[in-house]
Protein backbone atom coordinates (compact mmCIF):
# COMPACT_ATOMS: atom_id res chain seq x y z
CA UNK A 1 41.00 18.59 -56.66
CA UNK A 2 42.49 17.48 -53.15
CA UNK A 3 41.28 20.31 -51.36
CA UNK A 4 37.80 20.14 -52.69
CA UNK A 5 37.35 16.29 -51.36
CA UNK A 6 39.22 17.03 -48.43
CA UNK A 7 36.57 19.71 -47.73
CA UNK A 8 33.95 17.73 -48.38
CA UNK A 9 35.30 14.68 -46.50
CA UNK A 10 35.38 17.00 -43.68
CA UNK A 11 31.96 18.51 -44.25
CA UNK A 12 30.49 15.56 -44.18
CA UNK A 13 31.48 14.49 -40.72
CA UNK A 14 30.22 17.71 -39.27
CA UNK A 15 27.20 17.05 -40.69
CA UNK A 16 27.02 13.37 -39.48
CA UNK A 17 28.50 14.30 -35.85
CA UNK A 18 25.44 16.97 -35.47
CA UNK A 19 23.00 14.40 -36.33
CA UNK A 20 24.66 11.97 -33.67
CA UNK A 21 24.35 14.89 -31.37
CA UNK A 22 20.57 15.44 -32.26
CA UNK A 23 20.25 11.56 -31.50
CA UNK A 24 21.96 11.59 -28.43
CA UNK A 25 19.57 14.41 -27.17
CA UNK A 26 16.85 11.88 -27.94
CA UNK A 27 17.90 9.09 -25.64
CA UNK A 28 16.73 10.51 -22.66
CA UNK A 29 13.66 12.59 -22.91
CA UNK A 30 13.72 15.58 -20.27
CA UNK A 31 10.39 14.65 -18.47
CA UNK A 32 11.73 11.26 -17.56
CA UNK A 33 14.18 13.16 -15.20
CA UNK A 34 10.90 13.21 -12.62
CA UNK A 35 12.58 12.83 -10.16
CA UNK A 36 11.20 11.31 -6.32
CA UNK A 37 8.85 12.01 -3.31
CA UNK A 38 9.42 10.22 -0.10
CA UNK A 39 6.83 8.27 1.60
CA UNK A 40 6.98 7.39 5.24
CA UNK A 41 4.52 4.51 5.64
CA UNK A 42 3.42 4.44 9.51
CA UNK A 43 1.87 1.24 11.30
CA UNK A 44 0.77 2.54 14.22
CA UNK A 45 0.12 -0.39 16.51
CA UNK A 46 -2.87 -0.90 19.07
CA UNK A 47 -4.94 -2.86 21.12
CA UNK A 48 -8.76 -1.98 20.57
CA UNK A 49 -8.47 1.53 22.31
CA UNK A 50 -4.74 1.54 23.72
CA UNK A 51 -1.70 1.33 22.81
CA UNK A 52 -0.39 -1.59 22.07
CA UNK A 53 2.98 -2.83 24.43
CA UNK A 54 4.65 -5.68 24.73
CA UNK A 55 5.01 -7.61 27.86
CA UNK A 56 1.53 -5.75 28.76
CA UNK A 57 -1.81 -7.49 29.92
CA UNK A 58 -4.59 -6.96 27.94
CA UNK A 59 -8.28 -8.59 27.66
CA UNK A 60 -9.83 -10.01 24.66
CA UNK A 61 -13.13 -9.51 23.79
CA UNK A 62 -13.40 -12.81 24.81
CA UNK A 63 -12.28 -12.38 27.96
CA UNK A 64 -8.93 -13.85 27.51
CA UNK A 65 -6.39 -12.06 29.54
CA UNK A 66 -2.97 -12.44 27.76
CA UNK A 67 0.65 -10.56 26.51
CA UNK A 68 2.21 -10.14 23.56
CA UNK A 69 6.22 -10.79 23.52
CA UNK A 70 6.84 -10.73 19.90
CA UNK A 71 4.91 -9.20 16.31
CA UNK A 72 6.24 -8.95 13.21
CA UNK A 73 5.32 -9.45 9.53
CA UNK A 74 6.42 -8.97 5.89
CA UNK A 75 5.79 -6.32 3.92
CA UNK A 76 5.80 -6.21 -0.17
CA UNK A 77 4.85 -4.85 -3.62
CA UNK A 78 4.43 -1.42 -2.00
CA UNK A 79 2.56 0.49 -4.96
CA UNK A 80 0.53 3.64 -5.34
CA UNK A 81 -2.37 3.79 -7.73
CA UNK A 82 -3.93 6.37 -10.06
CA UNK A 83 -6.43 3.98 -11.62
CA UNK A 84 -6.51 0.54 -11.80
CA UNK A 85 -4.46 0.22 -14.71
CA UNK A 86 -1.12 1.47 -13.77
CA UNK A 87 0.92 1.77 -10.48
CA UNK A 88 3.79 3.00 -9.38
CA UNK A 89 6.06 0.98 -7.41
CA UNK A 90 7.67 1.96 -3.90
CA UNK A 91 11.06 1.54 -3.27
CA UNK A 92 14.25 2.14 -1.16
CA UNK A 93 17.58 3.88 -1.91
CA UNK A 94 18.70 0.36 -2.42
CA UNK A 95 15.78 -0.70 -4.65
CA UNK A 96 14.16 -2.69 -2.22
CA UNK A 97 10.32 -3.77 -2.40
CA UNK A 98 10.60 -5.65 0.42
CA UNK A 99 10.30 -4.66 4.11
CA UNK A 100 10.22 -6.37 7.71
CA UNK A 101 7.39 -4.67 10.11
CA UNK A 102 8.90 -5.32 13.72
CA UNK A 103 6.95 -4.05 16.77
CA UNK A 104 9.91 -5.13 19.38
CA UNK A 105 10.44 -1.70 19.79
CA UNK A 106 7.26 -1.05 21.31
CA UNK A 107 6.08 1.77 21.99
CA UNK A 108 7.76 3.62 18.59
CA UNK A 109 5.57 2.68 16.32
CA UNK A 110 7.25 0.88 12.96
CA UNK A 111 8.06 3.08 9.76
CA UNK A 112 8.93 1.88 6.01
CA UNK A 113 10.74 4.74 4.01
CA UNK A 114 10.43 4.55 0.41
CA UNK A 115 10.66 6.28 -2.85
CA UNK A 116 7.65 7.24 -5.44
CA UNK A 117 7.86 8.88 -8.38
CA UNK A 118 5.75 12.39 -8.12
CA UNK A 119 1.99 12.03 -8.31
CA UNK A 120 -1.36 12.69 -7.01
CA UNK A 121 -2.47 8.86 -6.02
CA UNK A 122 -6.07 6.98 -5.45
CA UNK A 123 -5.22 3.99 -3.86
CA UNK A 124 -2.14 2.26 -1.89
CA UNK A 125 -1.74 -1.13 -2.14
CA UNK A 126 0.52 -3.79 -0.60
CA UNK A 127 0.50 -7.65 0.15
CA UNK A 128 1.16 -8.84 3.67
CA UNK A 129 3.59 -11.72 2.66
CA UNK A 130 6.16 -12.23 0.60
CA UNK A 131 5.86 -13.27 -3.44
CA UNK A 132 6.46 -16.69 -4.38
CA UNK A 133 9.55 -16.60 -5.83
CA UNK A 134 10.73 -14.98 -2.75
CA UNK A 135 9.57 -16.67 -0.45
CA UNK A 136 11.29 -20.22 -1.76
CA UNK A 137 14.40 -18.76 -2.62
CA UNK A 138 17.37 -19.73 -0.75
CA UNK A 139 17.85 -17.37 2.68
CA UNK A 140 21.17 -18.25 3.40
CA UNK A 141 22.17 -15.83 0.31
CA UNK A 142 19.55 -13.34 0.63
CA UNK A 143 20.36 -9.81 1.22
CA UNK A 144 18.11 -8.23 4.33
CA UNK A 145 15.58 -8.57 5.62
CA UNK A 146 15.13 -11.61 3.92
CA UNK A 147 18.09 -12.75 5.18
CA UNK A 148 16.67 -14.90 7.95
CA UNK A 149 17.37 -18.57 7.63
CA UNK A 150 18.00 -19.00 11.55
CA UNK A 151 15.72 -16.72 12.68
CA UNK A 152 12.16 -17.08 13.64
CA UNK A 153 10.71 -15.81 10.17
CA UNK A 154 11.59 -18.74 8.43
CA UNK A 155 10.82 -22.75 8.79
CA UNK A 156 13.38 -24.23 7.30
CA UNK A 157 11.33 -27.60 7.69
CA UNK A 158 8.78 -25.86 4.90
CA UNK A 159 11.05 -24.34 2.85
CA UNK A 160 9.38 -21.09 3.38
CA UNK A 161 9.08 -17.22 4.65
CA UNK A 162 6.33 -16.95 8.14
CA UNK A 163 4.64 -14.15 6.75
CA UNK A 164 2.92 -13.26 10.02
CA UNK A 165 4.45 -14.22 13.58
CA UNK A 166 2.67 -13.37 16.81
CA UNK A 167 3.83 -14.92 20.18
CA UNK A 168 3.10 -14.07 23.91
CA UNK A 169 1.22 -15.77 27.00
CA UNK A 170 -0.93 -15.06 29.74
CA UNK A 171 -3.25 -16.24 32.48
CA UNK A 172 -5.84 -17.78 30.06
CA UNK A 173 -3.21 -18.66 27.32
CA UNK A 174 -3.16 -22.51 27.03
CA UNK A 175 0.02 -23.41 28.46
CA UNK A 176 1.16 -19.96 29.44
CA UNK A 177 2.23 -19.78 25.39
CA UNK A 178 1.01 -19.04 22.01
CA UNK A 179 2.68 -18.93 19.15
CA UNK A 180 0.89 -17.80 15.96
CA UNK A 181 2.45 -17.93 12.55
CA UNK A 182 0.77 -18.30 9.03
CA UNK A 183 2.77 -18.39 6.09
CA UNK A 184 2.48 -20.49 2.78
CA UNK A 185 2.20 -19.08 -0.91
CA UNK A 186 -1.55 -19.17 -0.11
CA UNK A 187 -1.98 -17.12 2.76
CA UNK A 188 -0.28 -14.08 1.06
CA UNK A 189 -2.91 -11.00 1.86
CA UNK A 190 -3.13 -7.70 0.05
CA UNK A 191 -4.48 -4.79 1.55
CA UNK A 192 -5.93 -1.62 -0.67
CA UNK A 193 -6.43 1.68 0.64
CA UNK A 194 -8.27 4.55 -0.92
CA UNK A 195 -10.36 4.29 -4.02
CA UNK A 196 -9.26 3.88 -7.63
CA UNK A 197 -12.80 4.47 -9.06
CA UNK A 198 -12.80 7.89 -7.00
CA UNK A 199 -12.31 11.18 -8.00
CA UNK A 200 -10.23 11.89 -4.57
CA UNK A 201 -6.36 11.51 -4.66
CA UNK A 202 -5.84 10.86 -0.89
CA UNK A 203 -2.02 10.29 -1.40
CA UNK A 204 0.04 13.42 -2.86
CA UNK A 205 3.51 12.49 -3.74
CA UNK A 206 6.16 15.89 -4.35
CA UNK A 207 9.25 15.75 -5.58
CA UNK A 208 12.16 15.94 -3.12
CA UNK A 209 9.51 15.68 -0.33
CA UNK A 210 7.93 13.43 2.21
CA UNK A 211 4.45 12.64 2.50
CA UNK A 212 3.84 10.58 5.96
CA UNK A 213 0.96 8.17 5.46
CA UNK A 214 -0.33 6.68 8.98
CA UNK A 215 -1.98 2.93 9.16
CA UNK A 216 -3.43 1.54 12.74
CA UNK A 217 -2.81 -1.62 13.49
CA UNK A 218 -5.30 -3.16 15.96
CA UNK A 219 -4.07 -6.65 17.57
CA UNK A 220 -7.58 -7.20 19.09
CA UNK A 221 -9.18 -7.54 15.68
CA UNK A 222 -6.64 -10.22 15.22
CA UNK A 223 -8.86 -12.33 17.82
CA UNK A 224 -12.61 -11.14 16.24
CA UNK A 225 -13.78 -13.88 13.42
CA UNK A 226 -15.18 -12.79 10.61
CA UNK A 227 -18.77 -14.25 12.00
CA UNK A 228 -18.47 -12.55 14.61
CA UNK A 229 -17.25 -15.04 17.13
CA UNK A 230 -13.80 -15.09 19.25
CA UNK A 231 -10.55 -16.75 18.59
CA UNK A 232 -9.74 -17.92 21.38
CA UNK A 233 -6.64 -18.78 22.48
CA UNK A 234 -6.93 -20.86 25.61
CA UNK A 235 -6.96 -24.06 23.31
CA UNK A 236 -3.96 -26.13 22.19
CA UNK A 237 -5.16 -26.26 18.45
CA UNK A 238 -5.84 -22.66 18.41
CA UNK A 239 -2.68 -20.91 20.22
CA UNK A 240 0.03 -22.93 18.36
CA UNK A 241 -0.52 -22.62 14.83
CA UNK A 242 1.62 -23.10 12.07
CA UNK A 243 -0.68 -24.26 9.53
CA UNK A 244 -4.02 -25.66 8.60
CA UNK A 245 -7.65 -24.51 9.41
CA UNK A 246 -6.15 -22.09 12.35
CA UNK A 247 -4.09 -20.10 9.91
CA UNK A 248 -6.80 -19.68 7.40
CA UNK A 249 -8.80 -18.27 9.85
CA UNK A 250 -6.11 -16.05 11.37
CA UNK A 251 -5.22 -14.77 7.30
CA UNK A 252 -8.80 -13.85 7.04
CA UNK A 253 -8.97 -11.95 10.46
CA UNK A 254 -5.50 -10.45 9.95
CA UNK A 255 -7.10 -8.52 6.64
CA UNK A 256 -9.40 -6.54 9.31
CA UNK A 257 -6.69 -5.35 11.65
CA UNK A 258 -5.46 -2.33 9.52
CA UNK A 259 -6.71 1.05 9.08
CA UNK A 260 -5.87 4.42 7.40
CA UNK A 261 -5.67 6.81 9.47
CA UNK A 262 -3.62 10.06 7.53
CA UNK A 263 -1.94 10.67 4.61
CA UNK A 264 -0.14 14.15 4.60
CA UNK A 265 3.00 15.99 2.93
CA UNK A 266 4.71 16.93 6.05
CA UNK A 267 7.98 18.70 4.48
């Protein structure tokens, strides 16, 4: 009588230890395992129809000869698109959504690296700024590049991120100086590339490779209204901005100065 529970004692946990196996099998479907394509994101930066340096004269359409010395901005909520309701997100190694565009190094042009899962994408899409509850978090603890309390990307008299920063001078700067930075949880601007509605899928994401996608960046459209008039920045008002009517007006001319140019699996 011993043996015959014993053997069905032990039956029974072979029985219940193959269904825990068939469970465990579950968890993790196998197409989840997708795996990752690269994406090099490119800003190529010019001036109207040359490249753009710093410490370099160049005319505005209005005429205004002047140099840049500094340009940088925040990139965030990288994300490719295969219709408009879903998108995939693109990362770092470190899980980073968040990016710092820096054109010091003029002439290189500036390059993001991220990862997206595998895909063949309509649309790219990113804001310009930084989201709110970044952007009034506390610096001193953030982990790069938001890490910037003493730096020029943050006013730590507004409690905020400058989400755009352009400085320089010239011969018909006022003052021999401008300094032009808009920020505020207002002034946050997306960009879309491509075309959800379309048939096309202009981005093609591989697993295990790259695909290099190429934006220009034109800083003369930066002084072209939207009417069709000239910022200038010969004026006090208009060449140090930090706020106000000036920085709406530089958010909406900002939204013209990029471009796609490419978008290619390159290894």
């Amino acid at each position: 009588m011993y043996t015959n529970v014993t053997r069905f004692a032990f039956g029974l946990f072979l029985v219940l230890l193959l269904g825990a196996c068939k469970k465990d099998e579950k968890i993790v479907p196998a197409a989840a395992d997708q795996g990752f394509g690269r994406v090099e994101l490119v800003f190529m930066p010019v001036a109207g129809s040359k490249d753009l340096l710093m410490d370099t004269l160049y005319t505005s359409d209005a005429g205004e000869q002047f140099r840049l010395t500094k340009l940088k901005f925040f990139v965030s909520s990288i994300g490719l698109a295969s219709g408009n309701s879903f998108e995939e997100p693109g990362k770092d190694n470190s899980g980073n959504n968040i990016f710092l565009v820096d054109f010091t190094s003029l002439p290189n042009s500036e390059k993001l690296q991220f990862n997206v899962r595998p895909g063949n994408y309509k649309g790219l899409r990113f804001n310009l700024g930084l989201p709110r509850e970044v952007n009034h978090a506390d610096p001193t603890i953030a982990q790069p590049p938001l890490n910037l309390a003493q730096t020029d990307m943050y006013w730590s008299w507004n409690s905020g991120y400058i989400f755009f920063l352009a400085e320089g001078n010239g011969p018909d700067v006022y003052a021999n100086k401008f300094h032009l930075a808009v920020g505020d949880d207002k002034r946050i601007m997306p960009f879309s590339f491509g075309n959800v509605l379309s048939s096309q899928t202009p981005f093609i994401i591989e697993k295990d490779k790259k695909t290099r996608i190429v934006l220009k960046f034109d800083f003369q459209k930066l002084l072209v209204n939207g009417n069709g008039s000239y910022y200038s920045l010969a004026s006090q008002v208009s060449s140090n901005v930090h706020g106000g009517y000036y920085a709406d007006l530089l958010r909406a001319n900002i939204s013209n100065t990029l471009e796609l140019v490419s978008s290619e699996v390159i290894d």
